[in-house]
C-alpha atoms as a PDB file:
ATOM      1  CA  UNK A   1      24.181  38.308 -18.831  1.00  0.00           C
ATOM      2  CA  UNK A   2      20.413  39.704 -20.467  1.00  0.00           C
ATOM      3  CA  UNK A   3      17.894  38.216 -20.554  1.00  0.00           C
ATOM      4  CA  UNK A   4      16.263  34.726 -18.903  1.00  0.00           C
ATOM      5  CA  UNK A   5      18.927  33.465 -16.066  1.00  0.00           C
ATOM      6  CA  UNK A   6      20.736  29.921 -16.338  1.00  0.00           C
ATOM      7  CA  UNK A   7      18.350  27.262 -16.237  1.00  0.00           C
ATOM      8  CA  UNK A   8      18.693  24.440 -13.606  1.00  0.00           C
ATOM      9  CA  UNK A   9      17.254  21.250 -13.397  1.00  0.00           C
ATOM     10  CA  UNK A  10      16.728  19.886  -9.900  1.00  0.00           C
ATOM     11  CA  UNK A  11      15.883  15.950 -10.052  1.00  0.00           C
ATOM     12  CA  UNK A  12      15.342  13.820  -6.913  1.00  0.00           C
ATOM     13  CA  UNK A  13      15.105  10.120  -6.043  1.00  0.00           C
ATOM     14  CA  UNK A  14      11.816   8.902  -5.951  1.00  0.00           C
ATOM     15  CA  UNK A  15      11.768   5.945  -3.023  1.00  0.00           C
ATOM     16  CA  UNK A  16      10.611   7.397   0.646  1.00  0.00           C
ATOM     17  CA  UNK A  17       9.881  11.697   0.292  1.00  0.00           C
ATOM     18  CA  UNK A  18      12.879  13.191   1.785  1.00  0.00           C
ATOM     19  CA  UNK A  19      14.908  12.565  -1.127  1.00  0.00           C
ATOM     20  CA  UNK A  20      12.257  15.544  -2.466  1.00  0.00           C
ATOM     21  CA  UNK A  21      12.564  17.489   0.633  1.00  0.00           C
ATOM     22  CA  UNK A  22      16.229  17.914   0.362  1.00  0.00           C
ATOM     23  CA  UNK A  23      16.385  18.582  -2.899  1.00  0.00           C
ATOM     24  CA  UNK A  24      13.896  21.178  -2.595  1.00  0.00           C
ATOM     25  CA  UNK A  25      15.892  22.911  -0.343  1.00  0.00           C
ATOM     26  CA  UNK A  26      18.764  23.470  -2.992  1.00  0.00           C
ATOM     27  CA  UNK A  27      15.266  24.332  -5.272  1.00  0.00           C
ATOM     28  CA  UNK A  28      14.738  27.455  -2.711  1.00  0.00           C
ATOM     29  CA  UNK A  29      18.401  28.247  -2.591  1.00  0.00           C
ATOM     30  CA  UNK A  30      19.443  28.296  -6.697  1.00  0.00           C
ATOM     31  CA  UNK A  31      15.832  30.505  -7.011  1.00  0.00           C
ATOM     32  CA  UNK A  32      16.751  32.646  -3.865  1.00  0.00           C
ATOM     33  CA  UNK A  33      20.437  32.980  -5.837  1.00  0.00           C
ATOM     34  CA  UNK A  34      18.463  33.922  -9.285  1.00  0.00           C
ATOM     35  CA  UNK A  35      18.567  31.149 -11.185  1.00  0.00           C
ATOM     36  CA  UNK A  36      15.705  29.264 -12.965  1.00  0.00           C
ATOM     37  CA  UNK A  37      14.890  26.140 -11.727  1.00  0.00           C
ATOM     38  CA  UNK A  38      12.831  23.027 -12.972  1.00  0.00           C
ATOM     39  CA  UNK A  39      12.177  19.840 -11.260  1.00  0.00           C
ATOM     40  CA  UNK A  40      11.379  16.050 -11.522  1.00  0.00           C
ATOM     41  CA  UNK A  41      11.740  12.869 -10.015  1.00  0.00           C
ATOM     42  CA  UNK A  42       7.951  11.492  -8.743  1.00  0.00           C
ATOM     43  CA  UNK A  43       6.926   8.819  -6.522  1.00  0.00           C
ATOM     44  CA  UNK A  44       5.711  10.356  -2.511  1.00  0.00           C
ATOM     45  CA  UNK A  45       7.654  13.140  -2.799  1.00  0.00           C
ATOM     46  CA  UNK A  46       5.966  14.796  -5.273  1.00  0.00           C
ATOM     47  CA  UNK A  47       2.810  15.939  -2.878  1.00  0.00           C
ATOM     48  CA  UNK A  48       5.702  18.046  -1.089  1.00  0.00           C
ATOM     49  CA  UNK A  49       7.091  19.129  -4.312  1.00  0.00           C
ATOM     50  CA  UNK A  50       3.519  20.615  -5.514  1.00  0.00           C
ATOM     51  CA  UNK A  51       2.591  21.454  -1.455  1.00  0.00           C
ATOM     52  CA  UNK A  52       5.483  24.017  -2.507  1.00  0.00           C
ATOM     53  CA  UNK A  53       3.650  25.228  -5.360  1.00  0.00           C
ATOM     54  CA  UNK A  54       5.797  23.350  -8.013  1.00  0.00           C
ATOM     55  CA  UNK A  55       5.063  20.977 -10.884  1.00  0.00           C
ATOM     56  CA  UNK A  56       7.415  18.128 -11.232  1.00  0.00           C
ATOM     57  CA  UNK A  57       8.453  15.611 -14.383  1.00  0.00           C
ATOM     58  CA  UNK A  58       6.988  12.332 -12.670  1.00  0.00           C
ATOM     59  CA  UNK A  59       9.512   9.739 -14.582  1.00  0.00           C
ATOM     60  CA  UNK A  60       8.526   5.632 -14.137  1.00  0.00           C
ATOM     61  CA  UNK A  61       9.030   5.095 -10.698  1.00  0.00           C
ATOM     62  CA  UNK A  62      11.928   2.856  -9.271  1.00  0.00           C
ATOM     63  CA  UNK A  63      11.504   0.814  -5.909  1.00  0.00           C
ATOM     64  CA  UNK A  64      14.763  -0.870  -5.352  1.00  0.00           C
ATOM     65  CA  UNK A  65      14.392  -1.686  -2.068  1.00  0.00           C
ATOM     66  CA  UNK A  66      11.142  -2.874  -2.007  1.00  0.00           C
ATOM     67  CA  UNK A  67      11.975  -5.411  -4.760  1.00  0.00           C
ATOM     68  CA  UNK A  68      15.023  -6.508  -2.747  1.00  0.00           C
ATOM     69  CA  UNK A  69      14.375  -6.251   1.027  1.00  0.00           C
ATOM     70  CA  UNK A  70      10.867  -7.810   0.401  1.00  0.00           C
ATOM     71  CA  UNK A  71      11.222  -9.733  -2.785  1.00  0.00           C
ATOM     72  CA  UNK A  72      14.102 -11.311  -4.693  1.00  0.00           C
ATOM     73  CA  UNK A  73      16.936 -10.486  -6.807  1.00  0.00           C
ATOM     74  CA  UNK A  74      14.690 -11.633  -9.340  1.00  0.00           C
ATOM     75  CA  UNK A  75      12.005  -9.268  -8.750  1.00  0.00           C
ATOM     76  CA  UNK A  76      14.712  -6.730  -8.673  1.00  0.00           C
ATOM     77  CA  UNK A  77      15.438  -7.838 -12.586  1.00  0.00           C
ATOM     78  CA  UNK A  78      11.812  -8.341 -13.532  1.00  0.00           C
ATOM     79  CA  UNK A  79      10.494  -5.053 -11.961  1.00  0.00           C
ATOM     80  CA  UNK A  80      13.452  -2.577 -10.930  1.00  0.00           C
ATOM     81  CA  UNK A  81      15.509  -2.666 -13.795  1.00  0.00           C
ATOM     82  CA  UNK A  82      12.939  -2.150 -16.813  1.00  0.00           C
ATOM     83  CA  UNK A  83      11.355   0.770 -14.748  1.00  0.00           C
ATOM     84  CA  UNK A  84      15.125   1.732 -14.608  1.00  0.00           C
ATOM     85  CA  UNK A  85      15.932   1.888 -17.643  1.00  0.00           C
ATOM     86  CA  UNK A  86      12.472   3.708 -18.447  1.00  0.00           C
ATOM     87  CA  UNK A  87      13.647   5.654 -16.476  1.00  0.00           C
ATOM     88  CA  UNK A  88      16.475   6.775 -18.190  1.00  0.00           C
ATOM     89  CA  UNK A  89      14.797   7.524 -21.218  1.00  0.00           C
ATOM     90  CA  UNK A  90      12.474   9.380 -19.983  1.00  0.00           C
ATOM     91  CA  UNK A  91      14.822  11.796 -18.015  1.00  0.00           C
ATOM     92  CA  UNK A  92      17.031  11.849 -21.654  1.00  0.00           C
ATOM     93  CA  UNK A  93      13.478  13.051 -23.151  1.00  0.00           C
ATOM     94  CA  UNK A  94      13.074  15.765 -20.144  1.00  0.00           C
ATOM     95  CA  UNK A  95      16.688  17.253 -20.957  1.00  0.00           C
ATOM     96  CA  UNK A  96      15.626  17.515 -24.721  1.00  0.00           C
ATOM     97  CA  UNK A  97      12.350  19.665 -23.293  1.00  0.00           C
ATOM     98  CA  UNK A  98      13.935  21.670 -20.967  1.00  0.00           C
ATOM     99  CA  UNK A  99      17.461  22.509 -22.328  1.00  0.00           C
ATOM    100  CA  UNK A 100      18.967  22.746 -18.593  1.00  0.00           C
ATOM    101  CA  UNK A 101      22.819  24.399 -18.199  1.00  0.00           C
ATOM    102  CA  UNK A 102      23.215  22.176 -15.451  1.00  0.00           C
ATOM    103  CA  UNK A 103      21.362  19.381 -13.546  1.00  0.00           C
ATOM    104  CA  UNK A 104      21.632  18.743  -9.452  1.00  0.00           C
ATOM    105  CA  UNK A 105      20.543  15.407  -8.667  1.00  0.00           C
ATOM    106  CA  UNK A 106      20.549  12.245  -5.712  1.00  0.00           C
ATOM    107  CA  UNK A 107      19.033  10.038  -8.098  1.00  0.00           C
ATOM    108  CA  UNK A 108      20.690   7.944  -9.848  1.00  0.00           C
ATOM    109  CA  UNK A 109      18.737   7.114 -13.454  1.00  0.00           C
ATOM    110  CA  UNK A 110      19.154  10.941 -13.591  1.00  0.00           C
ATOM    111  CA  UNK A 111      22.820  11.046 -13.313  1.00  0.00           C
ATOM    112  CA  UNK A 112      23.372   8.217 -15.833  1.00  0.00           C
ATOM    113  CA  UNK A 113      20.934   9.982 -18.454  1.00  0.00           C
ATOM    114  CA  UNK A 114      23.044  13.263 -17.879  1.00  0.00           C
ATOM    115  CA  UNK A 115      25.904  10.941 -18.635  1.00  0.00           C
ATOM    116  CA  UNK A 116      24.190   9.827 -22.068  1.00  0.00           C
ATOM    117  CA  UNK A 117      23.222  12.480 -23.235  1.00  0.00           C
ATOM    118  CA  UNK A 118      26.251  14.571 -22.333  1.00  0.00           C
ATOM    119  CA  UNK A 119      24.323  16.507 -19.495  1.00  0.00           C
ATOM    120  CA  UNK A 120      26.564  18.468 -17.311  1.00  0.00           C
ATOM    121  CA  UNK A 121      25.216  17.448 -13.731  1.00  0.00           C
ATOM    122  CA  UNK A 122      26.500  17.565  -9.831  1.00  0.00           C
ATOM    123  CA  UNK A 123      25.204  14.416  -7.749  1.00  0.00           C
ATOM    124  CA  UNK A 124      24.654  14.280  -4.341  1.00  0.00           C
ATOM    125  CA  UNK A 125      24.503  10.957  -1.995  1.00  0.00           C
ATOM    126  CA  UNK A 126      24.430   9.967   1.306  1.00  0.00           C
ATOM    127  CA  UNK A 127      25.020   6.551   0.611  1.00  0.00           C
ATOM    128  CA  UNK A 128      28.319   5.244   1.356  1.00  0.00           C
ATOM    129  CA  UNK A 129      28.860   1.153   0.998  1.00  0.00           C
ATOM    130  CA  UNK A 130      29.754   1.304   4.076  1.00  0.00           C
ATOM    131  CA  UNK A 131      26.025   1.479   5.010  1.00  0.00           C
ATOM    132  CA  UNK A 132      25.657  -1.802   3.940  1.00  0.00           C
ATOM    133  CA  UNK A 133      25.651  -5.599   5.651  1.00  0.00           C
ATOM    134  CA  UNK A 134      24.823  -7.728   3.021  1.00  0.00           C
ATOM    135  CA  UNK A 135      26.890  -8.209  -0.380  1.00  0.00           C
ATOM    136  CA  UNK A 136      24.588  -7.424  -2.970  1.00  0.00           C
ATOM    137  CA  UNK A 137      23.647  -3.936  -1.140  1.00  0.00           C
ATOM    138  CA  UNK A 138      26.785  -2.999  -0.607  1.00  0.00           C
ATOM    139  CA  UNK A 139      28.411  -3.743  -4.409  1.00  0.00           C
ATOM    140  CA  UNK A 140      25.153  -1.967  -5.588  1.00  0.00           C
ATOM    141  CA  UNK A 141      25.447   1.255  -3.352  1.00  0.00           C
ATOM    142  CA  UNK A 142      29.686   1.143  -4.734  1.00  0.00           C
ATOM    143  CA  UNK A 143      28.630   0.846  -8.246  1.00  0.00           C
ATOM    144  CA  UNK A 144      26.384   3.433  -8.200  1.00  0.00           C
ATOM    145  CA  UNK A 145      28.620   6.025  -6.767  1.00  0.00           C
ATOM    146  CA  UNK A 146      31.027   5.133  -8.812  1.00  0.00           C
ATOM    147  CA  UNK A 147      28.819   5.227 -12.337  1.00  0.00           C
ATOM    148  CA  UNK A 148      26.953   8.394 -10.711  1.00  0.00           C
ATOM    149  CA  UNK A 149      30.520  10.158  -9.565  1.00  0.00           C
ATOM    150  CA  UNK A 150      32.625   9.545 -12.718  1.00  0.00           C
ATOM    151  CA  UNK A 151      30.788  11.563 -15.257  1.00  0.00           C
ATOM    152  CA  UNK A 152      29.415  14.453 -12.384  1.00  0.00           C
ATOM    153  CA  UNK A 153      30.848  17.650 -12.451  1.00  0.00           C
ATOM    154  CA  UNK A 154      31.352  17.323  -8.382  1.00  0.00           C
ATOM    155  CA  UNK A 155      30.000  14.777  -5.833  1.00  0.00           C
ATOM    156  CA  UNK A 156      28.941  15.753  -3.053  1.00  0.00           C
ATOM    157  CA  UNK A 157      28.180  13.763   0.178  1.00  0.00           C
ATOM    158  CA  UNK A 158      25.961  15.897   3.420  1.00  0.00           C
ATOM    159  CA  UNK A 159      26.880  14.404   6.505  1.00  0.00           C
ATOM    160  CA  UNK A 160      25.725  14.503  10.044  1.00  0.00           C
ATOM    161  CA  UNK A 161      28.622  12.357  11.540  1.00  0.00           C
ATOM    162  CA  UNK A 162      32.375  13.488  11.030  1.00  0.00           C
ATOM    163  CA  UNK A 163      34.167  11.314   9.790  1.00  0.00           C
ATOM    164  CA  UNK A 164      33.808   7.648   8.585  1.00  0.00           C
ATOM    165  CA  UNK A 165      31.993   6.336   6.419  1.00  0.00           C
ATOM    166  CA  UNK A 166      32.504   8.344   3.094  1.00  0.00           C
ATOM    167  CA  UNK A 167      32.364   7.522  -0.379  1.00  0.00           C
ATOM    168  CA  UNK A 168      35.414   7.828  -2.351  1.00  0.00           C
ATOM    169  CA  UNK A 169      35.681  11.194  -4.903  1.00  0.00           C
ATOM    170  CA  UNK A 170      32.982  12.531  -2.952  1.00  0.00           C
ATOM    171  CA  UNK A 171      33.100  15.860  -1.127  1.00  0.00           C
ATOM    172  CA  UNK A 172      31.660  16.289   2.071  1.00  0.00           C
ATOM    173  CA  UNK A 173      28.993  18.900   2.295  1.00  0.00           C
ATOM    174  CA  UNK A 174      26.524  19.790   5.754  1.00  0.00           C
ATOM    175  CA  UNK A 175      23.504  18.309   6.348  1.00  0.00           C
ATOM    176  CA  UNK A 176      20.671  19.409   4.513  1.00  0.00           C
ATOM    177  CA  UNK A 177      17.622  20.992   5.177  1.00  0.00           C
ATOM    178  CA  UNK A 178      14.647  23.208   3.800  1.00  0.00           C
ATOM    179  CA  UNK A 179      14.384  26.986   5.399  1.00  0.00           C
ATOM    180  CA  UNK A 180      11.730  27.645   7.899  1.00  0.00           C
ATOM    181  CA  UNK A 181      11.196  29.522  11.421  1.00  0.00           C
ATOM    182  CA  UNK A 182       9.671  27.372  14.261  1.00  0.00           C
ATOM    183  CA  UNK A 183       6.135  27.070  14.392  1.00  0.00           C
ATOM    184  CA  UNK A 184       3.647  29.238  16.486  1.00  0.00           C
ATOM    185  CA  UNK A 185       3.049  26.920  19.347  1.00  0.00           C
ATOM    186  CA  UNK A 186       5.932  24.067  20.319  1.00  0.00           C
ATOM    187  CA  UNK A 187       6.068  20.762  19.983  1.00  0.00           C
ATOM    188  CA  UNK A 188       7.232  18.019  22.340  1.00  0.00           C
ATOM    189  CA  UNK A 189       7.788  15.018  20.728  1.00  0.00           C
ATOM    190  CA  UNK A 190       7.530  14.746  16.348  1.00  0.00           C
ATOM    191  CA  UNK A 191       7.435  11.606  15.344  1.00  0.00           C
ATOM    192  CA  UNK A 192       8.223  11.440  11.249  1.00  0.00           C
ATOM    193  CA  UNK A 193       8.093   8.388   9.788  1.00  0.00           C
ATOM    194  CA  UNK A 194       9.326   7.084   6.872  1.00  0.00           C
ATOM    195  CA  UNK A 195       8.189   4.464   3.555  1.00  0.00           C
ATOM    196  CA  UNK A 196       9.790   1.924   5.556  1.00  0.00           C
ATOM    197  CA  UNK A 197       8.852   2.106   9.143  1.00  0.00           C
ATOM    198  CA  UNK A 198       6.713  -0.283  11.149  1.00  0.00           C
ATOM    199  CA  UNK A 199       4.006   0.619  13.584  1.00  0.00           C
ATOM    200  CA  UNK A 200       4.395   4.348  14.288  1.00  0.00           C
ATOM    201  CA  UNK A 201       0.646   4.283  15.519  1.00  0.00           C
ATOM    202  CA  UNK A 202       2.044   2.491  18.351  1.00  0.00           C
ATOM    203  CA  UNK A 203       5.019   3.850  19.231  1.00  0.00           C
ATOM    204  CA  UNK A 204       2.927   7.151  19.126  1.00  0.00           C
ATOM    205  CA  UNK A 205       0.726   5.420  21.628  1.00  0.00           C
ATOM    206  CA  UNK A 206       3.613   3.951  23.400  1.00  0.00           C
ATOM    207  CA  UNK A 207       5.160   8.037  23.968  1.00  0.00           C
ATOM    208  CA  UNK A 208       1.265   9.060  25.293  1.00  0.00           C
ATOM    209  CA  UNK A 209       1.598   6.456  27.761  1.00  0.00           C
ATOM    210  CA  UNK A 210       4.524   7.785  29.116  1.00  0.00           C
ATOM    211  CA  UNK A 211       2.898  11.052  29.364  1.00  0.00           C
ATOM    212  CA  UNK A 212       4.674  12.933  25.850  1.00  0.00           C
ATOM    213  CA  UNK A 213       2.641  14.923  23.861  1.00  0.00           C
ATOM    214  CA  UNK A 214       2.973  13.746  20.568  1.00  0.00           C
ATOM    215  CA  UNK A 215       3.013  15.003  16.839  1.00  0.00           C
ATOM    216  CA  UNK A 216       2.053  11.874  14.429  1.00  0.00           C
ATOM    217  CA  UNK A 217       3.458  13.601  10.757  1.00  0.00           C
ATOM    218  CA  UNK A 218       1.096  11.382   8.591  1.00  0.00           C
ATOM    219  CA  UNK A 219      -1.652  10.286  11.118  1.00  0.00           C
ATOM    220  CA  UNK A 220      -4.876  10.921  11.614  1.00  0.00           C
ATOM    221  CA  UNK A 221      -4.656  14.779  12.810  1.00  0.00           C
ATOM    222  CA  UNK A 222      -1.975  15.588  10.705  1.00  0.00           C
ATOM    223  CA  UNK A 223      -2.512  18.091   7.356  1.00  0.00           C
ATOM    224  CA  UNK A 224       0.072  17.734   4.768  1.00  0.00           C
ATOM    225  CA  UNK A 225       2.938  20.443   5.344  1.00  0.00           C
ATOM    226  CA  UNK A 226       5.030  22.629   2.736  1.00  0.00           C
ATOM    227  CA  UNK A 227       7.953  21.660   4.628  1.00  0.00           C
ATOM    228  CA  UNK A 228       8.464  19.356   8.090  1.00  0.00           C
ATOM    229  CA  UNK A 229      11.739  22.024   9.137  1.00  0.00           C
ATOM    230  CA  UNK A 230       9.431  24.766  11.283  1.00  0.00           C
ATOM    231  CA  UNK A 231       8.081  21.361  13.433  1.00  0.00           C
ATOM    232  CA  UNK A 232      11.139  20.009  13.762  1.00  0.00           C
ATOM    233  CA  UNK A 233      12.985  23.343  14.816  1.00  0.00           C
ATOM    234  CA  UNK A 234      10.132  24.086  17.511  1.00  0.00           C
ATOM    235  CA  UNK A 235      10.240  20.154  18.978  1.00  0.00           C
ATOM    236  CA  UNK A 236      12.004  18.978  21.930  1.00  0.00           C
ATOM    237  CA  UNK A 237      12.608  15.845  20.515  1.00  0.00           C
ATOM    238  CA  UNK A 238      12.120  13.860  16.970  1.00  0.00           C
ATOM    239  CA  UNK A 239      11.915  10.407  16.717  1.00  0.00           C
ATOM    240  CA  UNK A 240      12.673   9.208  12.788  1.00  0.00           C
ATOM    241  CA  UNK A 241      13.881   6.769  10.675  1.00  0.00           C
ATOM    242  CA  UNK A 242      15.117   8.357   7.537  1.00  0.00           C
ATOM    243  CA  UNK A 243      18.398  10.296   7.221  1.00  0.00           C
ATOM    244  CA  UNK A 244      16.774  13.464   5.669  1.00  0.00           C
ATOM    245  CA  UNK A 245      14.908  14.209   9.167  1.00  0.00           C
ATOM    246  CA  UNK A 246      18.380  13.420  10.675  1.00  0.00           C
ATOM    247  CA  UNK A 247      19.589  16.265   8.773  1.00  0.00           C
ATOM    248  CA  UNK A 248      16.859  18.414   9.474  1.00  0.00           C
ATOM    249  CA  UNK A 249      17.622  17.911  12.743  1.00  0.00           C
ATOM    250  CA  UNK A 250      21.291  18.550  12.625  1.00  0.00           C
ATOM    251  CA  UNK A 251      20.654  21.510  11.220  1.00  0.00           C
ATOM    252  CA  UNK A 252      17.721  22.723  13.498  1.00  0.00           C
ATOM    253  CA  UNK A 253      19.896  21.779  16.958  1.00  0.00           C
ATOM    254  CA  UNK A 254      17.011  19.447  17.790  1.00  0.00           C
ATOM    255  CA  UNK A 255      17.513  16.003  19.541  1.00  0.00           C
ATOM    256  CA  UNK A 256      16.903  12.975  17.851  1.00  0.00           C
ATOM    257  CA  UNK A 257      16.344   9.517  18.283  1.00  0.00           C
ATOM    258  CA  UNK A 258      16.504   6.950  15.091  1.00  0.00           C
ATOM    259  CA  UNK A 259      14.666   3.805  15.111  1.00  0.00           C
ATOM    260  CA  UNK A 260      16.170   2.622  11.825  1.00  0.00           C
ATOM    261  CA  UNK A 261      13.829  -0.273   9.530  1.00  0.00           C
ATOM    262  CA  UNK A 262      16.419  -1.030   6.964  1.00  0.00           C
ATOM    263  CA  UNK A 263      19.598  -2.045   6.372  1.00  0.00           C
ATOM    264  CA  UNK A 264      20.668   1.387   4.833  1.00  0.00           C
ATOM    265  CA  UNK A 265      18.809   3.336   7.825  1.00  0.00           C
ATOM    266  CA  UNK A 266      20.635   1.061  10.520  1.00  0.00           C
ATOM    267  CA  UNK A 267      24.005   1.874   8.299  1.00  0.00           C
ATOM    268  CA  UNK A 268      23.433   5.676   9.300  1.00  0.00           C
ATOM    269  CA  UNK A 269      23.070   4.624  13.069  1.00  0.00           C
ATOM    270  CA  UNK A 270      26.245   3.284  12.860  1.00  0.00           C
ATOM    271  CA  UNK A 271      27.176   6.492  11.382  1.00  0.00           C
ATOM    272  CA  UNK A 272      26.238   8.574  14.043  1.00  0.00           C
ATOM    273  CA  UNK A 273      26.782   6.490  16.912  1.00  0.00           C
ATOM    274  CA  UNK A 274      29.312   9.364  18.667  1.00  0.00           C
ATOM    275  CA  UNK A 275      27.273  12.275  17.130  1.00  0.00           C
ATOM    276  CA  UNK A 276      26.352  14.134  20.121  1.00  0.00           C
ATOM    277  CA  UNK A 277      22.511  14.954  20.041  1.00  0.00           C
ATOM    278  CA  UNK A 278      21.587  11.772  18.056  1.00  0.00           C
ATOM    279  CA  UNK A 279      20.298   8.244  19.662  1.00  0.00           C
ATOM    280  CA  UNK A 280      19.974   4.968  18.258  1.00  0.00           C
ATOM    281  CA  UNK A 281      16.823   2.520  19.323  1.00  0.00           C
ATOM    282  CA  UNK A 282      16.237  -0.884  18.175  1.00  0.00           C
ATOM    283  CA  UNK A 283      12.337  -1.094  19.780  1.00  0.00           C
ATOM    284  CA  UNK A 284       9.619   0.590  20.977  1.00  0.00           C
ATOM    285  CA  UNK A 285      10.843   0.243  23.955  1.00  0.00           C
ATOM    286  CA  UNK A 286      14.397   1.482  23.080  1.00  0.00           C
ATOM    287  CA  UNK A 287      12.485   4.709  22.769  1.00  0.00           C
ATOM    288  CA  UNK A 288      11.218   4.635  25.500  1.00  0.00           C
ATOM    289  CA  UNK A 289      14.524   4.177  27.476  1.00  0.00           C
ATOM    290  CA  UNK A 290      16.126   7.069  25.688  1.00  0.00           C
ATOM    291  CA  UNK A 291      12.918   9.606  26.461  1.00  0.00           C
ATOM    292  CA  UNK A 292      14.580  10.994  29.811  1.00  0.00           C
ATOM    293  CA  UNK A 293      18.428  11.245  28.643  1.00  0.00           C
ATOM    294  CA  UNK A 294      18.532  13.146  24.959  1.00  0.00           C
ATOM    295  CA  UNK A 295      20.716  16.681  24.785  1.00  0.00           C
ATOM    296  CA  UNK A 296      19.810  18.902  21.778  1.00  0.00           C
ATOM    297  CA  UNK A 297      23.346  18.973  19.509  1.00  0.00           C
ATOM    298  CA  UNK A 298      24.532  22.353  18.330  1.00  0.00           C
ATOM    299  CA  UNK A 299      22.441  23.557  15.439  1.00  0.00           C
ATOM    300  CA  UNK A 300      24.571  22.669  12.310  1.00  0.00           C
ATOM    301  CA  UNK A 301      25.158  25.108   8.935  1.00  0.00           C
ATOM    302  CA  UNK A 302      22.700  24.224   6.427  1.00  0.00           C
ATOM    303  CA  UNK A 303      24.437  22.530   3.595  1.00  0.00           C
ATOM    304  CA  UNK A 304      21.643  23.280   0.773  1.00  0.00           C
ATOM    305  CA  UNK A 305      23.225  26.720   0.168  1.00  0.00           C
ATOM    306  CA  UNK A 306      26.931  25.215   0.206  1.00  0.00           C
ATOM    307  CA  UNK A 307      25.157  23.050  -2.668  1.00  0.00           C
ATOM    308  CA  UNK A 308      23.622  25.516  -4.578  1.00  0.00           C
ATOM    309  CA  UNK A 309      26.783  27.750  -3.986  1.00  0.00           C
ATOM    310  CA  UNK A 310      28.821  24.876  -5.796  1.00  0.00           C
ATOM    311  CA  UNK A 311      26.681  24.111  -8.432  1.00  0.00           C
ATOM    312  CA  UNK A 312      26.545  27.621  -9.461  1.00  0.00           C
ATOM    313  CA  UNK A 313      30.444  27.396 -10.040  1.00  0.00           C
ATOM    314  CA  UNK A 314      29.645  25.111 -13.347  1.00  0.00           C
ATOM    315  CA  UNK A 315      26.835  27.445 -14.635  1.00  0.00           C
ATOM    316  CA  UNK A 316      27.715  29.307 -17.767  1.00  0.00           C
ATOM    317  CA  UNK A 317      26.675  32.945 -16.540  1.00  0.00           C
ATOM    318  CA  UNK A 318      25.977  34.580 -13.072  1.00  0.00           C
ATOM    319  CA  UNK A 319      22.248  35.570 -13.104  1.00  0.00           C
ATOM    320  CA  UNK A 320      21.921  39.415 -13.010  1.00  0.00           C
END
């Protein structure tokens, strides 16, 4: 092929930032591979998206679980659903701009604009029903892998654990994580949390007391990072929430404990629960408990390259 490569859009979810850090990741591997990429998606992630030195479409921004977990259903219909079918539109509109041969998404007003506008697109999610305790979470996580995988080129699901839960149609994939080397000087114990978690002022306190040395991502001392992957590589132990650090993890043969705050974070403890190298805490002082017993897991393949490798299989051209 002459001239420009294949252009690919990269769009990620925009509740909680490590839907944008794992997306980046296939970002560095479809550019490492040759191909053009552009990006989009908004909400927190996009400080790590331009930390990276990208620019990102910033559609209307969806909070979901914010609407249900500390609203109503009918704050999810007066607020969530207009902003997603803004959404929508607005991604339809992006397409138009940027002309993409294929788009790679986790998000899922993305993957029903692709299907609208007859965009080819693989999707990617790590959220099985499964997850899921109450009714209305679990028919919404099963109808949007099913709207998301029946028009996608390939679904793809990263997993930590091995085996159940999956989604159905879906293709397992390794966890995913960004590139990086560990950092200069080690660090004991990173605590990363997420949108969602409560307190992790003190349960960094809580770690001090018991003599840790502690990494706060987000707190006082802490300078935003182009990616979290060189800490958590050089730590001896991460204490998280969200399921992207648990792949970062996986991937970086780092121990981990997860002190989960919602129902689809306490759906991937289940998940996990015979993982070795991963640990489940309820409290503070769960944490605390589990300080003295963690073993690091064996350091896992990086799935962002198994993604990019797939998604250049429904690109038109190699890039020369």
């Amino acid at each position: 092929m002459s001239g420009r490569p294949p252009k690919v859009a990269v769009a990620h979810y925009c509740e909680g930032a490590g839907h944008a850090t794992r997306m980046l990741a296939v970002v560095e591997e479809l550019e490492a591979a040759g191909y053009e990429t552009v990006i989009a998606g908004g909400g927190p992630g996009t400080k790590f998206v331009e930390a990276n030195g990208y620019t990102e479409f910033e559609p209307t921004v969806v909070d979901f679980v914010d609407d249900l977990q500390d609203g109503s259903l009918l704050d999810v219909a007066r607020n969530s659903v207009p902003a997603l079918y803004e959404r929508i539109q607005q991604y339809r509109a992006w397409f138009d701009d940027e002309t993409p041969a294929l788009l790679v998404t986790d998000d899922i007003a993305a993957a029903i604009a692709a299907s609208l506008h007859g965009q080819r697109y693989v999707y990617i999610s790590h959220d099985p029903s499964a997850f899921y305790t109450s009714a209305v979470e679990r028919v919404g996580a099963w109808v949007r892998n099913r709207i998301a995988g029946r028009g996608a080129e390939q679904f793809l699901l990263p997993k930590v654990w091995a085996d159940e839960p999956t989604i159905g149609g879906a293709d397992d994939v390794p966890p995913m994580a960004p590139a990086g080397d560990a950092p200069d000087e080690d660090v004991d114990v990173l605590v990363v949390p997420s949108e969602f978690s409560v307190d992790p002022d003190r349960l960094a306190d809580a770690l001090e007391a018991q003599g840790r040395d502690v990494t706060l991502v987000g707190g006082d001392d802490w300078e935003l990072q182009e990616s979290l992957q060189p800490f958590i590589a050089g730590a001896n132990l991460v204490i998280c929430s969200g399921y992207s650090t648990v792949m970062e993890a996986a991937v970086a043969g780092t121990p981990c404990i997860v002190l989960p705050a919602t129902s689809e974070q306490r759906g991937v403890v289940d998940a996990l629960a015979d993982t070795p190298g991963f640990y489940a805490a309820d409290s503070i002082a769960g944490v605390e408990a589990l300080l003295d017993t963690v073993e690091a897991p064996q350091p896992r393949e990086n799935g962002a390259k198994r993604v990019a490798e797939i998604a250049a299989t429904y690109l038109p051209d190699s890039p020369q």
